[in-house]
PDB file of N, CA and C in Angstrom:
ATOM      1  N   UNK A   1      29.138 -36.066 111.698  1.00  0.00           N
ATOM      2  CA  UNK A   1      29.317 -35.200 112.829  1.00  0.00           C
ATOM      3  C   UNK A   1      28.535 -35.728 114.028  1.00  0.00           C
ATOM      4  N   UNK A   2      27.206 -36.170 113.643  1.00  0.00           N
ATOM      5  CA  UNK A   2      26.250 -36.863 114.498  1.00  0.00           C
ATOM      6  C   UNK A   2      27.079 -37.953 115.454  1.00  0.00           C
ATOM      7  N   UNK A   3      28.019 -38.993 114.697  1.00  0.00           N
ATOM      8  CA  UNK A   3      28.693 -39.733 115.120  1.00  0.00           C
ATOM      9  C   UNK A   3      29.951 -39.335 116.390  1.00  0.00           C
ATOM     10  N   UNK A   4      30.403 -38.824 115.613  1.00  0.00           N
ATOM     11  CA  UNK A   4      31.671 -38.089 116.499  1.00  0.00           C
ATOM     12  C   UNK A   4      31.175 -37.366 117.876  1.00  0.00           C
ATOM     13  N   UNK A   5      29.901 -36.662 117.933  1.00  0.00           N
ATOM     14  CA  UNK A   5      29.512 -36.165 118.787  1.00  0.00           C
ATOM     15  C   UNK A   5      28.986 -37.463 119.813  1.00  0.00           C
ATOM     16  N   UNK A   6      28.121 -38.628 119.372  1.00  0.00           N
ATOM     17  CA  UNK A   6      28.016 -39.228 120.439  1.00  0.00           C
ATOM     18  C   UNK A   6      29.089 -40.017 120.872  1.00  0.00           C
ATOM     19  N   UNK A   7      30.034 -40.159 120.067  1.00  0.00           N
ATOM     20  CA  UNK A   7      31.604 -40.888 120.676  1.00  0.00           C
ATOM     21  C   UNK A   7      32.171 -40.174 121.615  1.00  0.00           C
ATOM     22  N   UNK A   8      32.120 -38.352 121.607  1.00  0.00           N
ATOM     23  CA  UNK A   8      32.376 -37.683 122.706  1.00  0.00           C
ATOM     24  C   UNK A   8      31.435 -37.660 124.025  1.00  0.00           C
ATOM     25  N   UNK A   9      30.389 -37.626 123.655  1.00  0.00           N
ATOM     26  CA  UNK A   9      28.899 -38.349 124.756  1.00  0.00           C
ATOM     27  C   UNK A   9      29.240 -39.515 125.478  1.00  0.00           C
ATOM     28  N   UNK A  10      30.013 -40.545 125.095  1.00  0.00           N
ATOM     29  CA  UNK A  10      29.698 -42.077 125.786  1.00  0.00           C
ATOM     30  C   UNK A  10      30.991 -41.794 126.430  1.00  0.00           C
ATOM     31  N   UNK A  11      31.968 -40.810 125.351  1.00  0.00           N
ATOM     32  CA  UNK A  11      33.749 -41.296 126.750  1.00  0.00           C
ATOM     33  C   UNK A  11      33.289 -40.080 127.697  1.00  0.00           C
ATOM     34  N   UNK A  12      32.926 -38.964 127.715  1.00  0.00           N
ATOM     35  CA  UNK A  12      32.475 -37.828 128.887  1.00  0.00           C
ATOM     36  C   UNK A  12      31.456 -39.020 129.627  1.00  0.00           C
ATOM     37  N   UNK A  13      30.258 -39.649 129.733  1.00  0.00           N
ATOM     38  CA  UNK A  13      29.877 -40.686 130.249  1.00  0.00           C
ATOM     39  C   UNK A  13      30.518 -41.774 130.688  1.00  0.00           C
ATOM     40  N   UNK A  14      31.728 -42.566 130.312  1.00  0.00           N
ATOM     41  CA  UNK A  14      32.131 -43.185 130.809  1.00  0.00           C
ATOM     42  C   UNK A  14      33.650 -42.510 132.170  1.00  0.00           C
ATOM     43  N   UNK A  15      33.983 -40.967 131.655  1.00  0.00           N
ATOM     44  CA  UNK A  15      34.846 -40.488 132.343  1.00  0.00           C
ATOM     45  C   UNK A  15      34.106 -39.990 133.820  1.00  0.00           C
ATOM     46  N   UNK A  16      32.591 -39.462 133.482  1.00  0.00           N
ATOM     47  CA  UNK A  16      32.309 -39.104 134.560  1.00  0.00           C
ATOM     48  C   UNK A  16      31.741 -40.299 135.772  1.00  0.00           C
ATOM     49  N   UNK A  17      31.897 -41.462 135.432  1.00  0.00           N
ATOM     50  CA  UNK A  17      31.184 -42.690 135.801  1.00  0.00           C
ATOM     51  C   UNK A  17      32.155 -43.729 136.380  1.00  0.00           C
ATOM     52  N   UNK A  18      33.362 -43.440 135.775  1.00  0.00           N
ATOM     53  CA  UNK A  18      34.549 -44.182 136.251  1.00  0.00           C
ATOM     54  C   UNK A  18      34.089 -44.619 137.514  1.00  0.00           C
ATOM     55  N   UNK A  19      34.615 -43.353 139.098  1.00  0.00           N
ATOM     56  CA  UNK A  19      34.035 -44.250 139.884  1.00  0.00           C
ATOM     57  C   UNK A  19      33.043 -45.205 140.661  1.00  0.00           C
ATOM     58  N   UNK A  20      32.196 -44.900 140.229  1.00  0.00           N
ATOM     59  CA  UNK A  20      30.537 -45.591 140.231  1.00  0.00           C
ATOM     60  C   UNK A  20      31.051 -47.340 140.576  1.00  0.00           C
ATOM     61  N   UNK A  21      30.583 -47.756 141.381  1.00  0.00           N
ATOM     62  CA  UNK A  21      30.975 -49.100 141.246  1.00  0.00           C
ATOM     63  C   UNK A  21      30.228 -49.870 140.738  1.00  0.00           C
ATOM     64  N   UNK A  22      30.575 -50.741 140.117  1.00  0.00           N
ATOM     65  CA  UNK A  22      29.686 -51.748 139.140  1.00  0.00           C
ATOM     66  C   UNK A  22      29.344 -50.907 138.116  1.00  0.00           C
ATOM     67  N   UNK A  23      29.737 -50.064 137.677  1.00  0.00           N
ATOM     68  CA  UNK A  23      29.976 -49.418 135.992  1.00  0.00           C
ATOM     69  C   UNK A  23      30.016 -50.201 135.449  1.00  0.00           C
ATOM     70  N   UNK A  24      29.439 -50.053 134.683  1.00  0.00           N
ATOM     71  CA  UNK A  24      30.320 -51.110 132.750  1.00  0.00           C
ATOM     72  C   UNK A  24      30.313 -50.330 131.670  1.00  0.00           C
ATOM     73  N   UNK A  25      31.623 -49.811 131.326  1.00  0.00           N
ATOM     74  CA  UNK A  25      31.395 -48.694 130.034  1.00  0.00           C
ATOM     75  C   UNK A  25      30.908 -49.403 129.021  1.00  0.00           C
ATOM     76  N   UNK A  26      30.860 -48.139 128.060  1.00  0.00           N
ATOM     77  CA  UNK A  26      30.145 -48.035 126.299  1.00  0.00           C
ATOM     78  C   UNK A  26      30.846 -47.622 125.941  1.00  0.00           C
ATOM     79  N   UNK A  27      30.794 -48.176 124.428  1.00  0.00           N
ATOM     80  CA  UNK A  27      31.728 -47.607 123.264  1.00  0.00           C
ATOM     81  C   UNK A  27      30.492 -47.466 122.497  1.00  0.00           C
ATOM     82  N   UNK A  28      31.499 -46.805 121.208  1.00  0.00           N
ATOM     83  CA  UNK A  28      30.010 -46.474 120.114  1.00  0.00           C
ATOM     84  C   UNK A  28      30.715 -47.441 118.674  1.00  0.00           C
ATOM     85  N   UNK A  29      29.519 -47.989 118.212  1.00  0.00           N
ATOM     86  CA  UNK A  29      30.826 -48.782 117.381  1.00  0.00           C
ATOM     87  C   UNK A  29      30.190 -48.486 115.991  1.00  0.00           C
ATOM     88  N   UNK A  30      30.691 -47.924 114.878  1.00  0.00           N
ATOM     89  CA  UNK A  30      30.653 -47.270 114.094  1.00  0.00           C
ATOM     90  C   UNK A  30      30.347 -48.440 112.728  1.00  0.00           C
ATOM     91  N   UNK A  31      29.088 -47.972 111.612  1.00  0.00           N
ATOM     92  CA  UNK A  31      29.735 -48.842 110.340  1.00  0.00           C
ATOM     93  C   UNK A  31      29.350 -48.000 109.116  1.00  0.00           C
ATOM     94  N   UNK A  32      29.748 -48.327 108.502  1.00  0.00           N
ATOM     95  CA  UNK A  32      29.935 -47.180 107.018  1.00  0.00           C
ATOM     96  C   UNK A  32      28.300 -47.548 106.399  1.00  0.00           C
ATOM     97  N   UNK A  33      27.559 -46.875 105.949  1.00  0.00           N
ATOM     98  CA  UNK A  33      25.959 -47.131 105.459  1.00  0.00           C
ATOM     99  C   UNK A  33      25.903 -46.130 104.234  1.00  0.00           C
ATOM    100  N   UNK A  34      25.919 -47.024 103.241  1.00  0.00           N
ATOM    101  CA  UNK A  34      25.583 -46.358 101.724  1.00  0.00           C
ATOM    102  C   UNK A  34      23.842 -45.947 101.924  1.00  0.00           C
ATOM    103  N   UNK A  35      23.954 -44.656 100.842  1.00  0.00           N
ATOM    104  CA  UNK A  35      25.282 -44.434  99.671  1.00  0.00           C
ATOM    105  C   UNK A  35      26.418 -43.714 100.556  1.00  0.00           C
ATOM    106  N   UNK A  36      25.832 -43.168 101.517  1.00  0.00           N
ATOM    107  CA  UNK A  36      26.674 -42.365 102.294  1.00  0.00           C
ATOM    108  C   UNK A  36      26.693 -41.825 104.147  1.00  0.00           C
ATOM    109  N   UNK A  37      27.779 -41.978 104.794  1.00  0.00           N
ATOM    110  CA  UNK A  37      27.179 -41.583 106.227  1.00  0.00           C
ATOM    111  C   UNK A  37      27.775 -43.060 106.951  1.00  0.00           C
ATOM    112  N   UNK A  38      27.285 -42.683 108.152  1.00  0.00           N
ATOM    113  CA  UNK A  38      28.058 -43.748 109.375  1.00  0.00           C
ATOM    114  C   UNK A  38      26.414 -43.663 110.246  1.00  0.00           C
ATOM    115  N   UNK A  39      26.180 -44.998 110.325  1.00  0.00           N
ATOM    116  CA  UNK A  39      25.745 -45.674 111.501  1.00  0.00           C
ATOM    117  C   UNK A  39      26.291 -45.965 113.118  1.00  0.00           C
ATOM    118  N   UNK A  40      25.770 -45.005 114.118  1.00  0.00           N
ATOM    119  CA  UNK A  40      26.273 -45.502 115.349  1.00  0.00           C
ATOM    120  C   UNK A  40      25.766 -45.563 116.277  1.00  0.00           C
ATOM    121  N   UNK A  41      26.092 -46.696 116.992  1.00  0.00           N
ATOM    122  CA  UNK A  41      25.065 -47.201 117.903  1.00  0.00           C
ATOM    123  C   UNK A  41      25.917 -47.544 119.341  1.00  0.00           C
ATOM    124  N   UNK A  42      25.883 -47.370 120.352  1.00  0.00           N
ATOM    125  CA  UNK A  42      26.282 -47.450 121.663  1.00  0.00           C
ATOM    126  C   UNK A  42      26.095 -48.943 121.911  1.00  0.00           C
ATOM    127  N   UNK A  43      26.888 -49.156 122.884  1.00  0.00           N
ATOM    128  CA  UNK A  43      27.115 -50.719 123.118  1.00  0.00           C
ATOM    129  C   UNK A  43      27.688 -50.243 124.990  1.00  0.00           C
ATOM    130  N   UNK A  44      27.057 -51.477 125.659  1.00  0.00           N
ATOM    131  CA  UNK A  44      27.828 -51.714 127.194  1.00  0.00           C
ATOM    132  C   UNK A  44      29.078 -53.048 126.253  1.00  0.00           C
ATOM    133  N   UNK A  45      29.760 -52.467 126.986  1.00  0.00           N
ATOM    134  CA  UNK A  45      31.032 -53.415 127.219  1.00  0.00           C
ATOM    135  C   UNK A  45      30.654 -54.340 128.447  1.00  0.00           C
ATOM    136  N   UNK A  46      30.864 -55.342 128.259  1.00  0.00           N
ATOM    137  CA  UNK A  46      30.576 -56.846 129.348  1.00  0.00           C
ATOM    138  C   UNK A  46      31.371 -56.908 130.883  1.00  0.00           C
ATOM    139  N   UNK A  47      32.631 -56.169 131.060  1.00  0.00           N
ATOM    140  CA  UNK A  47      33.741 -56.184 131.918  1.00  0.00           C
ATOM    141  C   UNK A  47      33.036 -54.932 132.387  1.00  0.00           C
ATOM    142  N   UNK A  48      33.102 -54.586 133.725  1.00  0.00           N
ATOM    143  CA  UNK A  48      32.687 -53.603 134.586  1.00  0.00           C
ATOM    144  C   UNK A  48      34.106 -53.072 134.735  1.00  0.00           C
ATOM    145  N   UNK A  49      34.090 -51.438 135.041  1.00  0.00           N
ATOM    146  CA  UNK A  49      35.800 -51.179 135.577  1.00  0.00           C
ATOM    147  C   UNK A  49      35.854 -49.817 134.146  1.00  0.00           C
ATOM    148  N   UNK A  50      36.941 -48.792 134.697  1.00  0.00           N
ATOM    149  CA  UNK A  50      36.808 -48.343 134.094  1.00  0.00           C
ATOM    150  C   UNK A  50      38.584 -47.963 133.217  1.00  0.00           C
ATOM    151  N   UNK A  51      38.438 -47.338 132.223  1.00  0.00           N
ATOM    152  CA  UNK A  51      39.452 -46.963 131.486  1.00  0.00           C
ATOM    153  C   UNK A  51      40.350 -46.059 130.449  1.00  0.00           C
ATOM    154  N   UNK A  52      40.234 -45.199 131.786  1.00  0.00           N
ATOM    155  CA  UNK A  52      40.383 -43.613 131.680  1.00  0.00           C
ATOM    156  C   UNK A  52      41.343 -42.799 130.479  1.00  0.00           C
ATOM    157  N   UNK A  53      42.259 -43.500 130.016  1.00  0.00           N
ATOM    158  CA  UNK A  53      43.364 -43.553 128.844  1.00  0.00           C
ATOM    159  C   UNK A  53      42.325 -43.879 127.727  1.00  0.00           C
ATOM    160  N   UNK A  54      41.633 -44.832 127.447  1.00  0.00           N
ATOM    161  CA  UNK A  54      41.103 -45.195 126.464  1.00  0.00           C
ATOM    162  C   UNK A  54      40.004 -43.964 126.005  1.00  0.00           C
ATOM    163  N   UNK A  55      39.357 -43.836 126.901  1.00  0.00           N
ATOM    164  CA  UNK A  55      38.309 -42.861 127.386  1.00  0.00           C
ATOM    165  C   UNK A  55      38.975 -41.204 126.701  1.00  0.00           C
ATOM    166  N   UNK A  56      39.849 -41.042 127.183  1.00  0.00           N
ATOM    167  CA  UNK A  56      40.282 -40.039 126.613  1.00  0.00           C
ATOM    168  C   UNK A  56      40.976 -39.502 125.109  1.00  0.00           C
ATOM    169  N   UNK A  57      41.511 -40.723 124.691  1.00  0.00           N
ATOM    170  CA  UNK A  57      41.661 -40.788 123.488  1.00  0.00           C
ATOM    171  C   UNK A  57      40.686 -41.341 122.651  1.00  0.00           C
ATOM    172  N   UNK A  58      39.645 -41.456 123.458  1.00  0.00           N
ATOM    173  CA  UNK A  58      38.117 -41.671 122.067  1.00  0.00           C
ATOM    174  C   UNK A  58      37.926 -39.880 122.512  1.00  0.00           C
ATOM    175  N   UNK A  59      37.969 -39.210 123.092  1.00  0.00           N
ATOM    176  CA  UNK A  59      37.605 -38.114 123.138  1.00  0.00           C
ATOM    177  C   UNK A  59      37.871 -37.364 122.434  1.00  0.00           C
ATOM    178  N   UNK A  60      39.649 -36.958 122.049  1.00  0.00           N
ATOM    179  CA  UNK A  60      40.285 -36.508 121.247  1.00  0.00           C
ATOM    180  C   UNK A  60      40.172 -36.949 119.966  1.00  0.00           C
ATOM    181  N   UNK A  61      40.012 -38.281 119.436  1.00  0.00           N
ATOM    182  CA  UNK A  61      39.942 -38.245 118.501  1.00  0.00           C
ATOM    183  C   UNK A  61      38.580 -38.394 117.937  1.00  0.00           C
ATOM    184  N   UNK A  62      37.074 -38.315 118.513  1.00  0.00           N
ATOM    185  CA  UNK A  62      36.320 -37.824 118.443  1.00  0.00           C
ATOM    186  C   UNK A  62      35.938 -36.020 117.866  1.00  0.00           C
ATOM    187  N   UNK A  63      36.893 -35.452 118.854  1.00  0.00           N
ATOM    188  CA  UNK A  63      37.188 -33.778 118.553  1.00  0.00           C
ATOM    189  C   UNK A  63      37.455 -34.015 117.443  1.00  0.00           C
ATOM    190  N   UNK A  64      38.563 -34.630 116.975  1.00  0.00           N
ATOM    191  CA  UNK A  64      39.166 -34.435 115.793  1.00  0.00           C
ATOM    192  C   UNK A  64      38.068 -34.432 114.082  1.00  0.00           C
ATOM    193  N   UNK A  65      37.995 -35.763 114.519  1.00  0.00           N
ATOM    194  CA  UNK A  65      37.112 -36.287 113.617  1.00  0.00           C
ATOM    195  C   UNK A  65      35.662 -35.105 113.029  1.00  0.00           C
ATOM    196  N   UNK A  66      35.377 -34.529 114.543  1.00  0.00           N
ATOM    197  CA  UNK A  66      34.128 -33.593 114.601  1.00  0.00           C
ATOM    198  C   UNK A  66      34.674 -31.977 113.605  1.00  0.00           C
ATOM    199  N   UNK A  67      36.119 -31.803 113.653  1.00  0.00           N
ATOM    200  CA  UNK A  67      36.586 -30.674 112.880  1.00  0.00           C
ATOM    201  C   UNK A  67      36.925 -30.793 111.719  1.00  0.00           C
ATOM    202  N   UNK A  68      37.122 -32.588 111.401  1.00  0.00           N
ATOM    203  CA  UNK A  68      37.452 -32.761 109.494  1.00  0.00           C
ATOM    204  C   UNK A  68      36.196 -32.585 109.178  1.00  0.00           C
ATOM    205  N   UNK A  69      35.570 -33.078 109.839  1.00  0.00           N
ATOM    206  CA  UNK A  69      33.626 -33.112 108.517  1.00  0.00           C
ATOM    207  C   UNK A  69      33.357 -31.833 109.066  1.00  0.00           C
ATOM    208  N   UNK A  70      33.553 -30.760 109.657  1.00  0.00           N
ATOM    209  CA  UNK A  70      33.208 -29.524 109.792  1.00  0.00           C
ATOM    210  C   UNK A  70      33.949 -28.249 108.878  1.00  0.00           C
ATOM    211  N   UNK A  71      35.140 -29.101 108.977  1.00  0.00           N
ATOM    212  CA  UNK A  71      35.807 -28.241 107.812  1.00  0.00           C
ATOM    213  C   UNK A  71      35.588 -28.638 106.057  1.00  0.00           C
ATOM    214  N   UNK A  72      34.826 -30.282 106.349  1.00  0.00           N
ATOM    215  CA  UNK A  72      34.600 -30.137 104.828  1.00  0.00           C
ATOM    216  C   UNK A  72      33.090 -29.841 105.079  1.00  0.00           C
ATOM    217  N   UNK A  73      32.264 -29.616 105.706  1.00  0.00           N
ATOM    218  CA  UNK A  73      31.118 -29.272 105.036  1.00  0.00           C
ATOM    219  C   UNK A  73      31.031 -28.003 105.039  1.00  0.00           C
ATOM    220  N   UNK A  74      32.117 -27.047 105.739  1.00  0.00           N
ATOM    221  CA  UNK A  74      32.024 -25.571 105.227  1.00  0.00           C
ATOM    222  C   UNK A  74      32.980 -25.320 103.830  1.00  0.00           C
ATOM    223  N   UNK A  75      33.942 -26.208 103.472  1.00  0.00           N
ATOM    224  CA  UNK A  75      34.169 -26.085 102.068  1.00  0.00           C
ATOM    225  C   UNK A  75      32.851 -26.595 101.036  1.00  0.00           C
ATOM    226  N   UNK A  76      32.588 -27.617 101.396  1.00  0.00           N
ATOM    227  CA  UNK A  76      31.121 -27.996 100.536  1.00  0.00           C
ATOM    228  C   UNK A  76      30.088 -26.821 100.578  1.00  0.00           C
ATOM    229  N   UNK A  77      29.671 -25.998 101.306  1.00  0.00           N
ATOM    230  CA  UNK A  77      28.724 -24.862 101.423  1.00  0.00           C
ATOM    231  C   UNK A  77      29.996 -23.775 100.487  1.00  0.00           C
ATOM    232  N   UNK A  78      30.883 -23.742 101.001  1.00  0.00           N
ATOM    233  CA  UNK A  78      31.279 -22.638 100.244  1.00  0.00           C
ATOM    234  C   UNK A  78      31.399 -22.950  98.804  1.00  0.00           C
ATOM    235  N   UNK A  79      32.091 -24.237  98.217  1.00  0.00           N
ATOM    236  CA  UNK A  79      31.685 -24.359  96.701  1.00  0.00           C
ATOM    237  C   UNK A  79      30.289 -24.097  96.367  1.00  0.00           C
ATOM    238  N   UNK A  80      29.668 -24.997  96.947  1.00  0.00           N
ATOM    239  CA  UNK A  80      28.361 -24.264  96.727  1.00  0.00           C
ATOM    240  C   UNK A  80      27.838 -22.779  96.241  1.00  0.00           C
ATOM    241  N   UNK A  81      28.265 -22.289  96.918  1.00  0.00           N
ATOM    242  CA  UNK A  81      27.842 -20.831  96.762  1.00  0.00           C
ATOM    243  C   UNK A  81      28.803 -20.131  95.722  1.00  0.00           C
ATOM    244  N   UNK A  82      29.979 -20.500  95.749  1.00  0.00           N
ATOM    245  CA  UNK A  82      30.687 -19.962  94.313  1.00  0.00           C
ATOM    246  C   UNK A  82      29.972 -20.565  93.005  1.00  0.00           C
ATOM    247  N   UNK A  83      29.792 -21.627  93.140  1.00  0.00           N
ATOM    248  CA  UNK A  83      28.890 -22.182  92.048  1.00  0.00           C
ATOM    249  C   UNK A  83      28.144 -21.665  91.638  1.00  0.00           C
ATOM    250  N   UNK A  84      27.046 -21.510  92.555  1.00  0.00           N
ATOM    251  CA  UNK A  84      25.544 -20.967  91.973  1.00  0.00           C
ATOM    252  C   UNK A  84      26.254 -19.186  91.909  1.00  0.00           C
ATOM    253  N   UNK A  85      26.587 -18.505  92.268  1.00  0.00           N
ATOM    254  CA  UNK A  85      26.881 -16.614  92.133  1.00  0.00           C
ATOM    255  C   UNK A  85      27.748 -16.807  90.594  1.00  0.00           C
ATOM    256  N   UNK A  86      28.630 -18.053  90.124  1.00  0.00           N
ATOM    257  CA  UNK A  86      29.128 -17.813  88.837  1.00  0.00           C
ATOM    258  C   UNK A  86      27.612 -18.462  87.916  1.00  0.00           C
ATOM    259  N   UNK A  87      26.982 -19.359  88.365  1.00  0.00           N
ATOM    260  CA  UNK A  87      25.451 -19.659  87.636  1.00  0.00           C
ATOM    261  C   UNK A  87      24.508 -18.399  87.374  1.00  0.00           C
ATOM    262  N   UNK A  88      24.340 -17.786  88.570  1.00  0.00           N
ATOM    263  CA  UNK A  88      23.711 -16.497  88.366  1.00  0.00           C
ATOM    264  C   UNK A  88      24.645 -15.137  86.977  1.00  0.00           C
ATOM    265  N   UNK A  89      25.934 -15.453  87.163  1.00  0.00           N
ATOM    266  CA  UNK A  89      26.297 -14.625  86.909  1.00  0.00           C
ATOM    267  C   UNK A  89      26.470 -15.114  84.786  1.00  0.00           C
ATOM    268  N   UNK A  90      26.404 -16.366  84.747  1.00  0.00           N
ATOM    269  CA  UNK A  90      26.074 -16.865  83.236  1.00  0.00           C
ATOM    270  C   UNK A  90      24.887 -16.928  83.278  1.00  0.00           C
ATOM    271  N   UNK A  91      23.887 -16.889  83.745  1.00  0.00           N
ATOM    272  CA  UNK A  91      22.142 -16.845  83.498  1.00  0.00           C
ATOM    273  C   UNK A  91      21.271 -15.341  82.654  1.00  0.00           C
TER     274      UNK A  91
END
Protein backbone atom coordinates (compact mmCIF):
# COMPACT_ATOMS: atom_id res chain seq x y z
CA UNK A 1 0.00 0.00 0.00
CA UNK A 2 3.09 2.07 1.08
CA UNK A 3 4.11 1.63 -2.58
CA UNK A 4 1.08 2.51 -4.46
CA UNK A 5 0.68 5.52 -2.36
CA UNK A 6 4.06 6.97 -3.27
CA UNK A 7 3.44 6.09 -7.09
CA UNK A 8 0.34 8.36 -6.56
CA UNK A 9 2.83 11.04 -4.73
CA UNK A 10 5.48 11.26 -7.65
CA UNK A 11 2.57 11.35 -10.73
CA UNK A 12 0.40 14.24 -8.47
CA UNK A 13 4.21 15.71 -8.32
CA UNK A 14 5.03 15.33 -11.61
CA UNK A 15 1.28 16.58 -12.76
CA UNK A 16 1.54 19.52 -10.63
CA UNK A 17 5.14 20.41 -12.00
CA UNK A 18 4.51 19.82 -15.61
CA UNK A 19 4.84 23.41 -16.27
CA UNK A 20 7.90 24.36 -14.30
CA UNK A 21 10.57 24.68 -16.81
CA UNK A 22 13.49 22.55 -16.60
CA UNK A 23 11.40 19.83 -14.69
CA UNK A 24 12.62 16.38 -14.95
CA UNK A 25 10.02 13.89 -13.75
CA UNK A 26 10.18 10.71 -11.34
CA UNK A 27 8.95 7.49 -11.51
CA UNK A 28 8.97 5.06 -8.64
CA UNK A 29 10.43 1.88 -9.75
CA UNK A 30 9.28 -0.99 -7.87
CA UNK A 31 11.10 -4.62 -6.92
CA UNK A 32 9.62 -7.59 -5.25
CA UNK A 33 11.79 -8.14 -1.61
CA UNK A 34 11.37 -11.51 0.16
CA UNK A 35 9.94 -13.11 2.01
CA UNK A 36 7.44 -10.60 1.26
CA UNK A 37 6.50 -6.82 0.16
CA UNK A 38 7.81 -4.35 -2.59
CA UNK A 39 10.69 -2.07 -2.38
CA UNK A 40 10.25 1.52 -3.80
CA UNK A 41 12.33 3.99 -4.47
CA UNK A 42 11.85 7.27 -6.63
CA UNK A 43 14.10 7.96 -9.46
CA UNK A 44 14.52 11.54 -11.71
CA UNK A 45 14.15 10.54 -15.18
CA UNK A 46 17.25 12.16 -17.25
CA UNK A 47 14.93 13.97 -20.15
CA UNK A 48 13.37 17.19 -18.69
CA UNK A 49 9.62 17.78 -20.15
CA UNK A 50 6.71 16.56 -19.02
CA UNK A 51 4.09 13.65 -19.65
CA UNK A 52 0.79 14.14 -18.65
CA UNK A 53 -0.91 10.73 -20.19
CA UNK A 54 1.72 8.72 -18.59
CA UNK A 55 1.33 10.63 -15.38
CA UNK A 56 -2.11 9.87 -15.23
CA UNK A 57 -2.25 6.43 -15.84
CA UNK A 58 0.46 5.76 -13.08
CA UNK A 59 -2.21 7.47 -11.08
CA UNK A 60 -5.04 5.27 -11.82
CA UNK A 61 -3.40 2.45 -11.70
CA UNK A 62 -1.73 3.32 -8.57
CA UNK A 63 -5.57 3.85 -7.13
CA UNK A 64 -6.12 0.63 -8.27
CA UNK A 65 -3.44 -1.26 -7.01
CA UNK A 66 -4.02 0.81 -3.48
CA UNK A 67 -7.81 -0.96 -3.38
CA UNK A 68 -6.55 -4.74 -4.23
CA UNK A 69 -4.13 -4.83 -1.09
CA UNK A 70 -6.88 -2.95 0.80
CA UNK A 71 -9.38 -5.26 -0.03
CA UNK A 72 -7.13 -8.13 0.77
CA UNK A 73 -5.91 -6.97 3.94
CA UNK A 74 -9.49 -6.42 5.15
CA UNK A 75 -10.25 -10.04 4.06
CA UNK A 76 -6.97 -11.09 5.90
CA UNK A 77 -8.24 -9.18 9.23
CA UNK A 78 -11.50 -10.57 8.72
CA UNK A 79 -10.29 -14.33 8.48
CA UNK A 80 -8.52 -13.50 11.17
CA UNK A 81 -11.09 -12.81 13.41
CA UNK A 82 -13.39 -15.70 12.30
CA UNK A 83 -10.54 -17.79 13.19
CA UNK A 84 -9.68 -16.88 16.52
CA UNK A 85 -14.04 -16.36 17.74
CA UNK A 86 -14.29 -20.24 16.25
CA UNK A 87 -10.71 -20.81 18.53
CA UNK A 88 -12.37 -19.21 21.40
CA UNK A 89 -15.36 -20.92 20.75
CA UNK A 90 -13.37 -24.74 20.77
CA UNK A 91 -11.20 -23.56 23.84
Amino acid sequence: MRAAQLRLDVAAHNVANAQTPGFQRSQVRQQAQLPSGVLAQVERLPAPGADLVQDVVQQRAAAADFGANLLALRMALKTDQTLGALLDTRA
